[in-house]
Protein backbone atom coordinates (compact mmCIF):
# COMPACT_ATOMS: atom_id res chain seq x y z
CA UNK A 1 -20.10 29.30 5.32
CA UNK A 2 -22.02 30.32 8.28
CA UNK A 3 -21.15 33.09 11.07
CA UNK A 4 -22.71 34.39 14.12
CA UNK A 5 -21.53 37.05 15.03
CA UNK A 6 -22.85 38.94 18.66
CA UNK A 7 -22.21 42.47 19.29
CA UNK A 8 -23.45 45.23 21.98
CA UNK A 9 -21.49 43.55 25.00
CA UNK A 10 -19.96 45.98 27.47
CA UNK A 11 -18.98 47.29 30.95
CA UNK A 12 -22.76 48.53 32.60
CA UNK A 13 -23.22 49.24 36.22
CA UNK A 14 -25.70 47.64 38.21
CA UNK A 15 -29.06 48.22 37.40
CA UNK A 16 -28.22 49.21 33.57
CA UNK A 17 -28.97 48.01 30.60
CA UNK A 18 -27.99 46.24 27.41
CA UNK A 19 -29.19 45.17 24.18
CA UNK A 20 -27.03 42.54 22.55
CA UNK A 21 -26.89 41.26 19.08
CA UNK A 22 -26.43 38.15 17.18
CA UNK A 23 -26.43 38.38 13.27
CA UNK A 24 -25.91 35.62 11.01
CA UNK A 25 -24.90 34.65 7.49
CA UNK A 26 -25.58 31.44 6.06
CA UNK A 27 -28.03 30.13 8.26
CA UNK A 28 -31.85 31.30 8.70
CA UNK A 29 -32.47 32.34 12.30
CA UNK A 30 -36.27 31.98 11.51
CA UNK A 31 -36.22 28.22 10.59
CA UNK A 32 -34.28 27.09 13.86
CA UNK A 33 -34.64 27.86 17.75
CA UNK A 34 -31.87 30.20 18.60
CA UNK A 35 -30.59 30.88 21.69
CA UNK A 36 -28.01 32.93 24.07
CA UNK A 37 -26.13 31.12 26.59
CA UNK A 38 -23.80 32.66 28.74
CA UNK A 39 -20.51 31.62 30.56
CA UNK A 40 -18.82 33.15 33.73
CA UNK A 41 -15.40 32.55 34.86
CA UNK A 42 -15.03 29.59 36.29
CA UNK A 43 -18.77 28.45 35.56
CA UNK A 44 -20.01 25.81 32.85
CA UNK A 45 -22.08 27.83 30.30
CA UNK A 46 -25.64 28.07 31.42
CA UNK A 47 -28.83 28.69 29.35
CA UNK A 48 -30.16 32.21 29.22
CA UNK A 49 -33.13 32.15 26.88
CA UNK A 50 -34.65 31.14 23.40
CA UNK A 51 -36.74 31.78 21.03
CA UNK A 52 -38.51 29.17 18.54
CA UNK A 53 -38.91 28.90 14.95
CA UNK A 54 -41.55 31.38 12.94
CA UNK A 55 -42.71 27.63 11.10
CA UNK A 56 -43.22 26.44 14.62
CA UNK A 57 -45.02 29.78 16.22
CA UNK A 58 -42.84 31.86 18.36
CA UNK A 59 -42.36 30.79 21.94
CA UNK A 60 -39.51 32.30 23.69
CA UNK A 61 -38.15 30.70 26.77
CA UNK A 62 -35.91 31.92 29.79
CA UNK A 63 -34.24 30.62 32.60
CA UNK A 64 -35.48 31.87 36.22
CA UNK A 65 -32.30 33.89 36.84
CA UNK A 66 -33.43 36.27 34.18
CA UNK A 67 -37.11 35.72 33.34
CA UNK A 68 -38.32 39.13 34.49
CA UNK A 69 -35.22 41.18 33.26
CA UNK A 70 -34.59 40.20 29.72
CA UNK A 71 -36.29 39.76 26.83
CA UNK A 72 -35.18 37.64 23.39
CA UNK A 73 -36.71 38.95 20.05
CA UNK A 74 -35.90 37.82 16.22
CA UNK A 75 -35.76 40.51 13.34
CA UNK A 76 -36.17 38.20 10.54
CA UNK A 77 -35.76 41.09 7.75
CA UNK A 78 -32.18 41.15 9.24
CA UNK A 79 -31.44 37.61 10.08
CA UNK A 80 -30.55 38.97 13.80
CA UNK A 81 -31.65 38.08 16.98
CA UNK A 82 -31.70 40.62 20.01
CA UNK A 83 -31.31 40.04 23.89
CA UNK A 84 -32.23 43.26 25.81
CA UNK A 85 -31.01 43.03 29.41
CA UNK A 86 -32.58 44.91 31.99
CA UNK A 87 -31.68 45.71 36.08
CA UNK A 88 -28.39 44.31 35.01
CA UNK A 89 -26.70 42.57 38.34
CA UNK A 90 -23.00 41.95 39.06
CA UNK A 91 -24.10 37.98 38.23
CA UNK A 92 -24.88 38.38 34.95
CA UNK A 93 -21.33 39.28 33.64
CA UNK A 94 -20.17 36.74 31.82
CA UNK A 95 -19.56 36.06 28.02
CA UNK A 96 -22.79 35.90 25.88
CA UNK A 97 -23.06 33.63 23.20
CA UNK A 98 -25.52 33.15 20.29
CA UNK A 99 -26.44 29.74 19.22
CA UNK A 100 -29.13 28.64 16.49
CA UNK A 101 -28.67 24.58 15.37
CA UNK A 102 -24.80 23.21 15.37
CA UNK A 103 -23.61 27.05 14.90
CA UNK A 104 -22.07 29.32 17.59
CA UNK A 105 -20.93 32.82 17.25
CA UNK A 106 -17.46 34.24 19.17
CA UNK A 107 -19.62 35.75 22.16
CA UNK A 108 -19.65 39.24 23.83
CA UNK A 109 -18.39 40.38 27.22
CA UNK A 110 -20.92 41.69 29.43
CA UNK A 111 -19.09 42.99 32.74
CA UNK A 112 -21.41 44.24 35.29
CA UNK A 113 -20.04 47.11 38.28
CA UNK A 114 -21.30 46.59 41.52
């Protein structure tokens, strides 16, 4: 049975940071791109970044609203997968979600304060 599960969501105020978490069981983050979207209310979900296999050689990958503020790394000794947020802006709040192949975890809240 596989589960993502993301943790380190919270309130911040602008300009903060966060480091979120996505840790599976039952799938290998290593052998598949993962990735964190991100949904606001009322919004479709939207891509925030990714990062390739290890068989593959790493590439990570980010979407223009966040490119210079957030990074994506993989621990593979812990099967987890990290999204540190920098400058945090009232825009990024929104749910967070971890994705690697057909699998989805439950998503943290990341609320930003003006």
């Amino acid at each position: 049975h596989v589960h993502l599960v993301e943790s380190g969501g919270g309130l911040v105020q602008a300009g903060g940071s966060l480091r979120l978490s996505c840790a599976a069981s039952g799938v290998t983050f290593s052998s598949y791109t993962t990735g964190w979207l991100r949904q606001a209310p009322g919004k479709e979900r939207e891509f925030v970044a990714s990062i390739s296999p290890t068989w593959s050689g790493v590439s990570t990958y980010y979407a223009d609203s966040v490119n210079d503020r957030i990074t994506i790394s993989r621990d593979n000794t812990k099967n987890t997968v990290y999204l540190q947020m920098n400058n945090l802006k009232p825009e990024d709040t929104a749910v967070y979600y971890c994705q690697a192949h057909r699998y989805w975890g439950q998503g943290t809240q990341v609320t930003v304060s003006s």
